[in-house]
PDB file of N, CA and C in Angstrom:
ATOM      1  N   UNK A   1     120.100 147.348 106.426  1.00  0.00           N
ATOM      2  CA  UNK A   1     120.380 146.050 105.863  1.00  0.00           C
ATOM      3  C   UNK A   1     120.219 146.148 104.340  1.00  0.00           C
ATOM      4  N   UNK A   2     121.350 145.384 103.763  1.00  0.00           N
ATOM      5  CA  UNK A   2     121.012 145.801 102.257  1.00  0.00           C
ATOM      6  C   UNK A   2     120.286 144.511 101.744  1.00  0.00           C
ATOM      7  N   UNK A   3     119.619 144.658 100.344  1.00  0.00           N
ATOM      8  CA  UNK A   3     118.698 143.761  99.589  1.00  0.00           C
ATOM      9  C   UNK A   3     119.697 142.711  99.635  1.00  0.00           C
ATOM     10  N   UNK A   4     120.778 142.579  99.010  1.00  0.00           N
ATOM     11  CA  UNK A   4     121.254 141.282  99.235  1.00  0.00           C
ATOM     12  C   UNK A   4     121.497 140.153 100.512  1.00  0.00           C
ATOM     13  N   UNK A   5     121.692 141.001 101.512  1.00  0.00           N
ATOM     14  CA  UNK A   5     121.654 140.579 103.049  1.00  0.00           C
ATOM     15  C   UNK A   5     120.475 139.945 103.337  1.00  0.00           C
ATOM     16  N   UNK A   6     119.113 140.820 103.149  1.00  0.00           N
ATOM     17  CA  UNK A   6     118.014 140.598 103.396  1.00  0.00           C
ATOM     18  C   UNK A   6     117.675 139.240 102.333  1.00  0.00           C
ATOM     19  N   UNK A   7     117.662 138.891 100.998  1.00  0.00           N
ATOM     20  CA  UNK A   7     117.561 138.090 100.456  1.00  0.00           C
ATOM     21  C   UNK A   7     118.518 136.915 100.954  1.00  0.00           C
ATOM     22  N   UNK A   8     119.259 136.693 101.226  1.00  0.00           N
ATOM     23  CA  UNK A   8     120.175 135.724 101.784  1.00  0.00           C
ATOM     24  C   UNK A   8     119.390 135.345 103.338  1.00  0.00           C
ATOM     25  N   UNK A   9     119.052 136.397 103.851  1.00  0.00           N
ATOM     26  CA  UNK A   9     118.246 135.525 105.435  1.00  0.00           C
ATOM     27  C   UNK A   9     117.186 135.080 104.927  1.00  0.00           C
ATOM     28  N   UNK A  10     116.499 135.818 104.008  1.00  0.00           N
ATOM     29  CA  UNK A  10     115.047 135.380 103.919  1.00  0.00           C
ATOM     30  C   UNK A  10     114.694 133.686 103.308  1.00  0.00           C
ATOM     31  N   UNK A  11     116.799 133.572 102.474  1.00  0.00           N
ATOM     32  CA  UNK A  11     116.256 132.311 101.743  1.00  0.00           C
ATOM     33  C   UNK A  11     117.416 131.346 102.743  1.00  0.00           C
ATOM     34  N   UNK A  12     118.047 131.567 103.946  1.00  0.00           N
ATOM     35  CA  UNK A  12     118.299 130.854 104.784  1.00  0.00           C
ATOM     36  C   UNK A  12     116.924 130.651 105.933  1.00  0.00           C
ATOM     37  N   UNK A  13     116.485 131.756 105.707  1.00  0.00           N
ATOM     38  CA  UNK A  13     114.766 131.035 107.441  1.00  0.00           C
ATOM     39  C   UNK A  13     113.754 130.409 106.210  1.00  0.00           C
ATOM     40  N   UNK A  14     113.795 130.564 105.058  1.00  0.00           N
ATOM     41  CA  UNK A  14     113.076 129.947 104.521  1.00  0.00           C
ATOM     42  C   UNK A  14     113.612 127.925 104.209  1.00  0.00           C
ATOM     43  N   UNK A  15     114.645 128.046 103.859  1.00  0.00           N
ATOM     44  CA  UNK A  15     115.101 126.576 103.872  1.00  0.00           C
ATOM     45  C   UNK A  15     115.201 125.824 105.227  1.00  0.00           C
ATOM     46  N   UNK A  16     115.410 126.655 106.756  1.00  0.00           N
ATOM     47  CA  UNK A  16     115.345 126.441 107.931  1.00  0.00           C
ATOM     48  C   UNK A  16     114.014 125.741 107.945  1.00  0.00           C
ATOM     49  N   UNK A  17     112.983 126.412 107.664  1.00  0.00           N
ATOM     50  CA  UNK A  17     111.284 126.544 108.128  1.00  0.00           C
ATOM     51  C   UNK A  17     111.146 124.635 107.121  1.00  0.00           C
ATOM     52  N   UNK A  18     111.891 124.993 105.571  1.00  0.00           N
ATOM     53  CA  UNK A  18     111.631 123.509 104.878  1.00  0.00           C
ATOM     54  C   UNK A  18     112.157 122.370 105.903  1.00  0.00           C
ATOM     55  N   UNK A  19     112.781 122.484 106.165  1.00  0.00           N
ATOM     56  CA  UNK A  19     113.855 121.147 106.896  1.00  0.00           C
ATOM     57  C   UNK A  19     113.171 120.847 108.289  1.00  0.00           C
ATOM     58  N   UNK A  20     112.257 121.925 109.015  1.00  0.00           N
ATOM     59  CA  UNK A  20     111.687 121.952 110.087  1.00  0.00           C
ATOM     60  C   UNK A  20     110.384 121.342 110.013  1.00  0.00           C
ATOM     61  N   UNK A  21     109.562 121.511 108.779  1.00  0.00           N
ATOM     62  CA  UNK A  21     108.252 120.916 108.630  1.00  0.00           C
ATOM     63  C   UNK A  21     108.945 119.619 108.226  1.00  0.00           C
ATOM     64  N   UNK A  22     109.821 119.265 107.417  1.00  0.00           N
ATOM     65  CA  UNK A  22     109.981 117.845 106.595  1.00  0.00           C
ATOM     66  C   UNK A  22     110.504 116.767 107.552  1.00  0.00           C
ATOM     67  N   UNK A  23     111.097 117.778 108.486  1.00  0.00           N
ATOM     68  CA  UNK A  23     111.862 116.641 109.635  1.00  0.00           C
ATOM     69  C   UNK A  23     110.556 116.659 111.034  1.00  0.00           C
ATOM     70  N   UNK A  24     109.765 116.890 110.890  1.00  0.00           N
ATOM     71  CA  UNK A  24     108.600 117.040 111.769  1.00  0.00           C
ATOM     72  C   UNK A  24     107.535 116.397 111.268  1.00  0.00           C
ATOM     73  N   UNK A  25     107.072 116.071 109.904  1.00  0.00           N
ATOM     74  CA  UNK A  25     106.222 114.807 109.216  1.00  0.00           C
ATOM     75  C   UNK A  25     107.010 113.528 108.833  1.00  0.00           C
ATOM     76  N   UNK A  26     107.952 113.358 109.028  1.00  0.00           N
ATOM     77  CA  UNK A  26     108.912 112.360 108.930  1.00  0.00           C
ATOM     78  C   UNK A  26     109.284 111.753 109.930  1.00  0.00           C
ATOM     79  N   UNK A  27     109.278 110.422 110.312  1.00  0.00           N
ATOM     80  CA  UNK A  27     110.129 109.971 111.328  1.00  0.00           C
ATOM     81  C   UNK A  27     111.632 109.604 111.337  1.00  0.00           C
ATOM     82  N   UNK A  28     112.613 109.367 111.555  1.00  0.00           N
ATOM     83  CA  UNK A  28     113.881 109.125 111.775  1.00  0.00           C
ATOM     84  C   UNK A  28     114.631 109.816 110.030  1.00  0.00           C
ATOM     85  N   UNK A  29     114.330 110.886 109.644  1.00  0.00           N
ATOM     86  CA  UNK A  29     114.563 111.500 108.171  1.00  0.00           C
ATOM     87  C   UNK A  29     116.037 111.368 108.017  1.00  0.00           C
ATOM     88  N   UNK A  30     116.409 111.935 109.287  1.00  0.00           N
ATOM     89  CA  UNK A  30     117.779 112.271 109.211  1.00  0.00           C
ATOM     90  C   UNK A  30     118.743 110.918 108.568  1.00  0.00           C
ATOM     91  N   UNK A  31     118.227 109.541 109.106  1.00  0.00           N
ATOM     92  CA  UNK A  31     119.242 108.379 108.864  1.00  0.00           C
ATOM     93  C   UNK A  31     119.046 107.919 107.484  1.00  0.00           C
ATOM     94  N   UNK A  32     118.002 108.625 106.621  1.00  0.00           N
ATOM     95  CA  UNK A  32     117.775 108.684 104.765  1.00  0.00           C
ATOM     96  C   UNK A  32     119.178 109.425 104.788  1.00  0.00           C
ATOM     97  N   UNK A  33     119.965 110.637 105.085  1.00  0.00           N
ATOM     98  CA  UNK A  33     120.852 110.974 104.478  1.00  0.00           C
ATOM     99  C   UNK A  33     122.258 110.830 105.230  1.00  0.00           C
ATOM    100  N   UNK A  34     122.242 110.379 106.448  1.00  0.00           N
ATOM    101  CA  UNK A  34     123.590 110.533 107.075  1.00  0.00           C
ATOM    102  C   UNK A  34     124.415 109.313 106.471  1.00  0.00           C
ATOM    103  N   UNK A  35     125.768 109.761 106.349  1.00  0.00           N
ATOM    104  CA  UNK A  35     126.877 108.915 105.257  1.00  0.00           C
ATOM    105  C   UNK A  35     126.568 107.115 106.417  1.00  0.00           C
ATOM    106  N   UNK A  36     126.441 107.341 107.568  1.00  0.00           N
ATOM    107  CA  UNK A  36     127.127 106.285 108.343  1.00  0.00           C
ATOM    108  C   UNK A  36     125.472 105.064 107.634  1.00  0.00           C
ATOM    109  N   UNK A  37     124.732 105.675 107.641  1.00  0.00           N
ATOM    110  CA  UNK A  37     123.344 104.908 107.036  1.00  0.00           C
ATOM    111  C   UNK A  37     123.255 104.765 105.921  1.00  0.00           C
ATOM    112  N   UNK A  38     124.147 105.494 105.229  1.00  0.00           N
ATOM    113  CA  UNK A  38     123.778 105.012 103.260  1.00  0.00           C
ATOM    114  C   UNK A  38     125.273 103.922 103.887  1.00  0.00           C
ATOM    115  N   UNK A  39     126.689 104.007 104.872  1.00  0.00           N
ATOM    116  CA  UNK A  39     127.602 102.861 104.654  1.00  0.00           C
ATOM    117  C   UNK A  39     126.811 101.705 104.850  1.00  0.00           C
ATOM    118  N   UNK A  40     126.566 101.508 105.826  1.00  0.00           N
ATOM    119  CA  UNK A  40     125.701 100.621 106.467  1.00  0.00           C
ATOM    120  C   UNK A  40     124.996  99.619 105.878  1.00  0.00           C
ATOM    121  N   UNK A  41     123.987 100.620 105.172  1.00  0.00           N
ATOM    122  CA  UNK A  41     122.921  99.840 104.201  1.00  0.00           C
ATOM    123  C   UNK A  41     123.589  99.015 103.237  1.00  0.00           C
ATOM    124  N   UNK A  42     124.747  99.859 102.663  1.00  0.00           N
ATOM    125  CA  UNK A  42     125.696  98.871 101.510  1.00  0.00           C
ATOM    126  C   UNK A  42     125.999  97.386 101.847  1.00  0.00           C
ATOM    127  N   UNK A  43     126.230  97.405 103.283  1.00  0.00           N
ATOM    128  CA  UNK A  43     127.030  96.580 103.682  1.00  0.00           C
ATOM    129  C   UNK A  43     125.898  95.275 104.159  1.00  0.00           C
ATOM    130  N   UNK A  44     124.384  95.905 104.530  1.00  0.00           N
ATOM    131  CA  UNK A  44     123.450  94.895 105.107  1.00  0.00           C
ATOM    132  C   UNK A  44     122.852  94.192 103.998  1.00  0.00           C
ATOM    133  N   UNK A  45     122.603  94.576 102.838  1.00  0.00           N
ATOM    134  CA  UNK A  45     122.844  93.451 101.703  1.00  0.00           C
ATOM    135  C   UNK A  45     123.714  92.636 101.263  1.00  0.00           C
ATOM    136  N   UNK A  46     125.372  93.439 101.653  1.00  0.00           N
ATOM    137  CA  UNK A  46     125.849  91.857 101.512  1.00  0.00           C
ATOM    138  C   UNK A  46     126.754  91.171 102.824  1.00  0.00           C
ATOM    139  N   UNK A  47     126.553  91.639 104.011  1.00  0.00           N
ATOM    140  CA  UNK A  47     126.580  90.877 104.840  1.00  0.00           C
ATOM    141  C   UNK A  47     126.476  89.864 105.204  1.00  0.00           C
ATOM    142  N   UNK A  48     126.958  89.330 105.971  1.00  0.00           N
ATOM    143  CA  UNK A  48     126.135  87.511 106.740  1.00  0.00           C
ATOM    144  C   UNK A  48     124.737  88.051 107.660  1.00  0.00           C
ATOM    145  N   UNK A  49     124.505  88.672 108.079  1.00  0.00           N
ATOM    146  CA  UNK A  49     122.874  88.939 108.551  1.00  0.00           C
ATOM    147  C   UNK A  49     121.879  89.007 107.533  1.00  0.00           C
ATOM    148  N   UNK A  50     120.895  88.503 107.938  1.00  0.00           N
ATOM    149  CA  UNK A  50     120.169  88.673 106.451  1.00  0.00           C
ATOM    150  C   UNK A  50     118.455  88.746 107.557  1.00  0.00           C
ATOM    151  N   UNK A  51     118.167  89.489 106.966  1.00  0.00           N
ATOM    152  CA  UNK A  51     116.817  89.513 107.986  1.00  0.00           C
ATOM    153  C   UNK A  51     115.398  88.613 106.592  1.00  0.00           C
ATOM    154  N   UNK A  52     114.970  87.872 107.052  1.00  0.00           N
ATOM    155  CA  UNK A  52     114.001  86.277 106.397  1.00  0.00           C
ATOM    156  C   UNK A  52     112.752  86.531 106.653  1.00  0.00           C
ATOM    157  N   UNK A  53     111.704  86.066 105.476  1.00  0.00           N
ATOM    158  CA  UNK A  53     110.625  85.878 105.918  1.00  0.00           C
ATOM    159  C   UNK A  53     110.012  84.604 105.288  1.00  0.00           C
ATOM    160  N   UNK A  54     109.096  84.192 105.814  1.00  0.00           N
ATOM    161  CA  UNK A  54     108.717  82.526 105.831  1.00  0.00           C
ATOM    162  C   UNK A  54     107.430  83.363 105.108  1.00  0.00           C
ATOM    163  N   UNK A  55     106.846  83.521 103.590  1.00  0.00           N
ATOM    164  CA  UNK A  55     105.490  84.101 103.037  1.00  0.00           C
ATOM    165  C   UNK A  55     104.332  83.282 103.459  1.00  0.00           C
ATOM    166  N   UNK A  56     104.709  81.981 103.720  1.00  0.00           N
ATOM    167  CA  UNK A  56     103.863  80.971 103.885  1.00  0.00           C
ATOM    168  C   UNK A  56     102.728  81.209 105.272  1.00  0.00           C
ATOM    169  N   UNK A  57     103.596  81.506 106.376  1.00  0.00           N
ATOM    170  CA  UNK A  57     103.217  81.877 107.420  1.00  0.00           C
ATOM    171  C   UNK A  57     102.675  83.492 107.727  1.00  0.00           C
ATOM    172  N   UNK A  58     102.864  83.900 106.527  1.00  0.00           N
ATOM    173  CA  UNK A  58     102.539  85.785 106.645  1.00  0.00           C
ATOM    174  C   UNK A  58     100.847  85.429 106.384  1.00  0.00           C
ATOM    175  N   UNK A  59     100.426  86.500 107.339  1.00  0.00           N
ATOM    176  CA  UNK A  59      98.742  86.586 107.338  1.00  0.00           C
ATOM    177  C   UNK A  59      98.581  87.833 106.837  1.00  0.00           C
ATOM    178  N   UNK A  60      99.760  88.995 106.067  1.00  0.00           N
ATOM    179  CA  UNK A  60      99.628  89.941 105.709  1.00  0.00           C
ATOM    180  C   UNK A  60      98.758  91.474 106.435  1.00  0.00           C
ATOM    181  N   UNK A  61      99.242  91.249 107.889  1.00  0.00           N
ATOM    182  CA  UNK A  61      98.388  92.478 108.926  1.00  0.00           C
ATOM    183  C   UNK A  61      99.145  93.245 108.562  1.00  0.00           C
ATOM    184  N   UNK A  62     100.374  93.849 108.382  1.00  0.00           N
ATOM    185  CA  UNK A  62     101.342  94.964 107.744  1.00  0.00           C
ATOM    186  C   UNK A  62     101.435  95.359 109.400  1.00  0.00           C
ATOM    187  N   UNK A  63     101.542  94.766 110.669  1.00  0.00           N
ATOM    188  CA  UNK A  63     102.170  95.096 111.775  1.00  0.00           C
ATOM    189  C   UNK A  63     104.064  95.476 111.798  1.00  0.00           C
ATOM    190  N   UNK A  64     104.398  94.481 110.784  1.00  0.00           N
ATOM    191  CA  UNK A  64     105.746  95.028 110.250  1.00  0.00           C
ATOM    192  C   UNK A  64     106.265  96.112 109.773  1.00  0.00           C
ATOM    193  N   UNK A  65     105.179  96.956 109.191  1.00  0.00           N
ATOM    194  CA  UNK A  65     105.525  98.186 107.898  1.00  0.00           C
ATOM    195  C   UNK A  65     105.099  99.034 109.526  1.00  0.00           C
ATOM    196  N   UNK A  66     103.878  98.923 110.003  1.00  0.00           N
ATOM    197  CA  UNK A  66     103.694 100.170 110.662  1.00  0.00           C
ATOM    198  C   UNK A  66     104.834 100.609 112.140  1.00  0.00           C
ATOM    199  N   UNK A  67     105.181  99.349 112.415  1.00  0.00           N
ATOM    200  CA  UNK A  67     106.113  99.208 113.315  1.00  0.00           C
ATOM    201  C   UNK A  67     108.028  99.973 113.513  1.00  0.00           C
ATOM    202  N   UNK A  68     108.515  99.852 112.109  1.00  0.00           N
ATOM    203  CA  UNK A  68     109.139 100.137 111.174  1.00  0.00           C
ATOM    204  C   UNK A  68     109.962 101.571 111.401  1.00  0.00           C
ATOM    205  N   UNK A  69     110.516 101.887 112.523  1.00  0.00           N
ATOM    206  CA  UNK A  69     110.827 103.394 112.388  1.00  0.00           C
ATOM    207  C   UNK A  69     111.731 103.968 111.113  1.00  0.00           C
ATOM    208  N   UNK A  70     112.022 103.547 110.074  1.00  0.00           N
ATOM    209  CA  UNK A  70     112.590 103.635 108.512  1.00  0.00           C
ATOM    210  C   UNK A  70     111.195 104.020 107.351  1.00  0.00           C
ATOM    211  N   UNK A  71     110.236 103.629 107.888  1.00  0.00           N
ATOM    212  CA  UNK A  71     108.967 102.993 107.123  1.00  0.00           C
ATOM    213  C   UNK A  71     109.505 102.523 106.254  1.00  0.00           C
ATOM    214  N   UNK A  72     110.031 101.552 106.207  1.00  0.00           N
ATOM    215  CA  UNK A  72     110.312 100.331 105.073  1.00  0.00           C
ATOM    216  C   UNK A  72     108.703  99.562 105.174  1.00  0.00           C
ATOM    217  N   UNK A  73     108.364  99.604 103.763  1.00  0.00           N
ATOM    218  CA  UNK A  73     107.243  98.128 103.471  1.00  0.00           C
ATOM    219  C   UNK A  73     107.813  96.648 102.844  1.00  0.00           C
ATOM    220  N   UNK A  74     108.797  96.736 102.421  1.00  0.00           N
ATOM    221  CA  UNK A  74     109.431  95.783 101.538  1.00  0.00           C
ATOM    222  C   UNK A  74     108.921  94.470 102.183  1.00  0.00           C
ATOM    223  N   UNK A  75     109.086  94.433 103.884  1.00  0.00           N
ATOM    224  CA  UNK A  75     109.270  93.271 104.525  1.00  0.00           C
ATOM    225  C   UNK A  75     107.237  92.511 104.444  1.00  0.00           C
ATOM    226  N   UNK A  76     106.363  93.576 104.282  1.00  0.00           N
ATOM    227  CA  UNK A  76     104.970  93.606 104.423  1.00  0.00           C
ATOM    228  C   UNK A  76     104.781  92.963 102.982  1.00  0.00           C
ATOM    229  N   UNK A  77     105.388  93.649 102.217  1.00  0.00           N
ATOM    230  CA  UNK A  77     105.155  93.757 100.370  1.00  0.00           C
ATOM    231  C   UNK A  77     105.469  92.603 100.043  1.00  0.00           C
ATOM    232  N   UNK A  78     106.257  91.756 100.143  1.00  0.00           N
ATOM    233  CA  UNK A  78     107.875  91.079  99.651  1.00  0.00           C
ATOM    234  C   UNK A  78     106.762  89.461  99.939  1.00  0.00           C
ATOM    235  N   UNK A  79     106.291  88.698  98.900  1.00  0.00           N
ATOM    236  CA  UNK A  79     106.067  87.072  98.964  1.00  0.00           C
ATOM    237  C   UNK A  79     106.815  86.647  98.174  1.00  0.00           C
ATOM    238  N   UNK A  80     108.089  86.339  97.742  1.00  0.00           N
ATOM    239  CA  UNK A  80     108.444  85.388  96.788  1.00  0.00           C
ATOM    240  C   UNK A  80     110.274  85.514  97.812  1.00  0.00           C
ATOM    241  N   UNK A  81     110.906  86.690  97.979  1.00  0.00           N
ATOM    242  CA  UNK A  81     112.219  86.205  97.816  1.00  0.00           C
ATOM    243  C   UNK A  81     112.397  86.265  99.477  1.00  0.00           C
ATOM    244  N   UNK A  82     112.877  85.284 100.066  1.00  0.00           N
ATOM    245  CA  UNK A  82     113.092  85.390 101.645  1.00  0.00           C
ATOM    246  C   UNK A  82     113.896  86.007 102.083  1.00  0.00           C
ATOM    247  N   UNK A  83     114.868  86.767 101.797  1.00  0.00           N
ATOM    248  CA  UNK A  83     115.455  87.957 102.378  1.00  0.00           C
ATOM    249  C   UNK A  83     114.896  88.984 101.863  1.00  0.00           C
ATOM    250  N   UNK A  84     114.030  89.622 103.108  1.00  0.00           N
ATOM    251  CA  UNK A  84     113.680  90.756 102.946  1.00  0.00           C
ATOM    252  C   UNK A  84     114.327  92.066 103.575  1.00  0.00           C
ATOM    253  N   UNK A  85     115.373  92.351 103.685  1.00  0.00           N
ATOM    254  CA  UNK A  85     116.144  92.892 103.886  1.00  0.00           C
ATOM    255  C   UNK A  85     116.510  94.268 102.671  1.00  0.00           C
ATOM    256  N   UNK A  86     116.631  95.550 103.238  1.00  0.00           N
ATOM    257  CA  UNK A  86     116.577  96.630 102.380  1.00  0.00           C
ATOM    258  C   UNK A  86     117.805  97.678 102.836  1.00  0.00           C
ATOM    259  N   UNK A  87     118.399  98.064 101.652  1.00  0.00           N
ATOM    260  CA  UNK A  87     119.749  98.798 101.833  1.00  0.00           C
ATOM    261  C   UNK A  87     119.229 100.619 103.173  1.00  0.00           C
ATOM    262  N   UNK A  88     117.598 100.596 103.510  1.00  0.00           N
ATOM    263  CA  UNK A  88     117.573 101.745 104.030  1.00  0.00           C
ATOM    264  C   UNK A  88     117.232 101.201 105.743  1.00  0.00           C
ATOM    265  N   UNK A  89     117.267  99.848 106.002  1.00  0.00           N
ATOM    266  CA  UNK A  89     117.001  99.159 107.006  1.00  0.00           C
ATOM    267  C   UNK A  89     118.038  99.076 108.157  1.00  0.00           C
ATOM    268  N   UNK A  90     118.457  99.477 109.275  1.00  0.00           N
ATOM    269  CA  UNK A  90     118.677  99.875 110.262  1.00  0.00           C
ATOM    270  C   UNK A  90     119.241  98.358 111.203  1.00  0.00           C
ATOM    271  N   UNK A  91     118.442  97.230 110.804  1.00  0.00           N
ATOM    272  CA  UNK A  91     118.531  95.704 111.676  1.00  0.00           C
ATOM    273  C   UNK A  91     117.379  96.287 113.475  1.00  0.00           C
ATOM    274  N   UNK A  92     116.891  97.217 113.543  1.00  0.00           N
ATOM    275  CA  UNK A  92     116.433  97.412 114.911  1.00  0.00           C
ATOM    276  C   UNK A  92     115.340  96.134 115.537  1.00  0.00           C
ATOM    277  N   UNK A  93     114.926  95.331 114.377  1.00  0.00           N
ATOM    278  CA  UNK A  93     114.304  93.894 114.805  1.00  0.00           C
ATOM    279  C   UNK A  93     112.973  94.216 115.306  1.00  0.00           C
ATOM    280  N   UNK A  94     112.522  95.502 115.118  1.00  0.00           N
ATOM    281  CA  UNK A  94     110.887  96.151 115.723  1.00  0.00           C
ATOM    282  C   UNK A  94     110.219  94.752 115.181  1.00  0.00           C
ATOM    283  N   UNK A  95     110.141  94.940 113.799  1.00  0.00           N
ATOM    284  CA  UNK A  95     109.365  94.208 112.705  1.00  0.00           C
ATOM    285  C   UNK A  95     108.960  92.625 113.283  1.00  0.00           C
ATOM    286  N   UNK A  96     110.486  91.767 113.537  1.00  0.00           N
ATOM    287  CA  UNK A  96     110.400  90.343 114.144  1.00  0.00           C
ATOM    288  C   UNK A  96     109.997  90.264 115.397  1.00  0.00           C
ATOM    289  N   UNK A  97     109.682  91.328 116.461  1.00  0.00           N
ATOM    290  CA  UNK A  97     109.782  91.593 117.546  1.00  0.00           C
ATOM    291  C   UNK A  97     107.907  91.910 117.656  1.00  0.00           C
ATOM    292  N   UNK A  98     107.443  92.031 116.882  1.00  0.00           N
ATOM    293  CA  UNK A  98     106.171  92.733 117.024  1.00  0.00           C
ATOM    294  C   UNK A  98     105.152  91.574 115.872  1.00  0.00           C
ATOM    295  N   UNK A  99     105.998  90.984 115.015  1.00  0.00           N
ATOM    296  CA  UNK A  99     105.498  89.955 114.360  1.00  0.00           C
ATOM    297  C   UNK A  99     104.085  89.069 115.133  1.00  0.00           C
ATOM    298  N   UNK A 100     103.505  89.011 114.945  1.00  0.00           N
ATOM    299  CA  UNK A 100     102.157  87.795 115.550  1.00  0.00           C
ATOM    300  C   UNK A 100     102.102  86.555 115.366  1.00  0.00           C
ATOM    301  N   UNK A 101     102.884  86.586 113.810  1.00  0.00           N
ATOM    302  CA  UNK A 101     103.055  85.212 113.433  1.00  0.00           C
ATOM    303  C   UNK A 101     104.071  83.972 113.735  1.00  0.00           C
ATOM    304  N   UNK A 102     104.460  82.814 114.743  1.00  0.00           N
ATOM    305  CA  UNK A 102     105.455  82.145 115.249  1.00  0.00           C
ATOM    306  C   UNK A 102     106.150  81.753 113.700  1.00  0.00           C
ATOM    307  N   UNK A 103     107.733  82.287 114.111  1.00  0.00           N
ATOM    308  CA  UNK A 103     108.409  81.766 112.903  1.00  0.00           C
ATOM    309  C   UNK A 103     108.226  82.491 111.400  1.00  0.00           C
ATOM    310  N   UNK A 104     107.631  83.291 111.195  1.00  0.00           N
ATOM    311  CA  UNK A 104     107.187  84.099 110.004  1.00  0.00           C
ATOM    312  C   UNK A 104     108.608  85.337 109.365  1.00  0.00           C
ATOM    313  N   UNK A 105     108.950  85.973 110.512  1.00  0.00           N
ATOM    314  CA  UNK A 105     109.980  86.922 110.149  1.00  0.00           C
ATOM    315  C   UNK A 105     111.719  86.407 111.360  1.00  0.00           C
ATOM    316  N   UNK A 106     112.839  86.241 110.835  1.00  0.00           N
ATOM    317  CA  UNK A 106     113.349  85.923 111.480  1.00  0.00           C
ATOM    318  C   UNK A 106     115.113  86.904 111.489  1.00  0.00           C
ATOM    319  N   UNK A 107     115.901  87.090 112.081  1.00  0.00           N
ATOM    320  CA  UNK A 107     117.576  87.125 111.777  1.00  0.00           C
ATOM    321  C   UNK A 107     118.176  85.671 111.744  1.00  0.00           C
ATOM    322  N   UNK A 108     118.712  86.154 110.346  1.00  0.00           N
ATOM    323  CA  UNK A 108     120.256  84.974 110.352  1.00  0.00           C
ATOM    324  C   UNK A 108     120.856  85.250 110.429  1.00  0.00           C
ATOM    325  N   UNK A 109     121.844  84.547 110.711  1.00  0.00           N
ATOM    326  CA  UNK A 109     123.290  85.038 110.684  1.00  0.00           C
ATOM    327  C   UNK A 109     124.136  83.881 110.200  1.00  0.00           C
ATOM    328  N   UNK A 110     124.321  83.745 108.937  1.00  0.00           N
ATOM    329  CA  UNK A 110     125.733  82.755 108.159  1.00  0.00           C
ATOM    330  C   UNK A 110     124.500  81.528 107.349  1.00  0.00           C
ATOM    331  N   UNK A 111     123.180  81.988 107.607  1.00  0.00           N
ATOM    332  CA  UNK A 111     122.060  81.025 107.432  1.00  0.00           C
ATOM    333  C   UNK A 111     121.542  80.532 108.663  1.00  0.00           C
ATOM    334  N   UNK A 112     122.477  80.589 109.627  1.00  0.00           N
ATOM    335  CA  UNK A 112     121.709  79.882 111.138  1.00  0.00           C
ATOM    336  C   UNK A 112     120.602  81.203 111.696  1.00  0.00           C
ATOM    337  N   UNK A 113     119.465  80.974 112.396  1.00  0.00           N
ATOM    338  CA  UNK A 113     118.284  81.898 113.067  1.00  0.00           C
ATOM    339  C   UNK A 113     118.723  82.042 114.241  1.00  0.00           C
ATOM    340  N   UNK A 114     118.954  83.215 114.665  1.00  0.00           N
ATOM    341  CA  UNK A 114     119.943  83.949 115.766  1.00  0.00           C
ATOM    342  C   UNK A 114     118.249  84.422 116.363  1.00  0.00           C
ATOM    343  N   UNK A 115     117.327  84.748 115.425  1.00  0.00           N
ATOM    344  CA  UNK A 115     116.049  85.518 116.203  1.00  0.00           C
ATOM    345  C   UNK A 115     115.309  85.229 115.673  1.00  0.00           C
ATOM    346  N   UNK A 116     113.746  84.486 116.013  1.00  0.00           N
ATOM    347  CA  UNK A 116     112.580  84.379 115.115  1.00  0.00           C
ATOM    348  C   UNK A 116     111.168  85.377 115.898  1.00  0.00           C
ATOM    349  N   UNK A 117     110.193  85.455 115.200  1.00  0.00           N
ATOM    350  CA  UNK A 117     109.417  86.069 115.588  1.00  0.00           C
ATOM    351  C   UNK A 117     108.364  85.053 116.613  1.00  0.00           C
ATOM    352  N   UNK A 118     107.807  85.361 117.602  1.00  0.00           N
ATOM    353  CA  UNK A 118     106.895  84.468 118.563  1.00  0.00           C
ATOM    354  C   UNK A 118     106.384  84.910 119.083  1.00  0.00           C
ATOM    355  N   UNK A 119     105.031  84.386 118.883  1.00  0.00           N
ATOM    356  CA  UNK A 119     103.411  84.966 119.474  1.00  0.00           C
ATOM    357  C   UNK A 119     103.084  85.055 121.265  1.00  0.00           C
ATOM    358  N   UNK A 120     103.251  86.468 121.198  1.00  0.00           N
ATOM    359  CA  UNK A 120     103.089  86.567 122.843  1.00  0.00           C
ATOM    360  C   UNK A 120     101.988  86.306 123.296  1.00  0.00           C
TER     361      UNK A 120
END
């Protein structure tokens, strides 16, 4: 095997081994770069869905952020503007779905609440 051969595997199992630890401390990594998730995201900011939060009613447990398979915090972070909605956000509804608080995190759709959050 010549040095150049050998340097070329060594720095293909070496970028293999990177992508293997990074996608193994990471959850869902892959949908940070696939084209259909950066379209997507473009489109969920200016869409008619708008995913809402009521700050008033937030008791701030961050059950939203940990819930989150994106780890988005925005929706945990975010008291002033009620769409909390983020171009790396998916719509999977974990967040409103796992909410504690009645009415706190919700989906719209056109402004009407298609989904609110409610205390099981």
């Amino acid at each position: 095997m010549t040095k150049s051969r050998l340097a070329s595997l060594l720095g293909s199992l070496a970028l293999l081994g990177l992508f293997l630890v990074t996608f193994a401390a990471s959850r869902r990594l892959w949908c940070r770069f696939c084209p259909m998730g950066m379209i997507s995201g473009i489109f969920n900011r200016g869409g008619m869905l708008e995913l809402r939060k009521d700050a008033l009613r937030c008791n701030g447990c961050g059950t939203c952020a940990e819930v989150c398979p994106m780890d988005i915090d925005v929706v945990r972070r975010e008291t002033v503007d009620r769409d909390v909605g983020s171009y790396d956000c998916v719509l999977c509804l974990r967040c409103v779905e796992h909410c504690p608080r009645d009415g706190c995190l919700g989906l719209h759709h056109a402004g009407l609440p298609v989904l609110e959050s409610r205390f099981r």
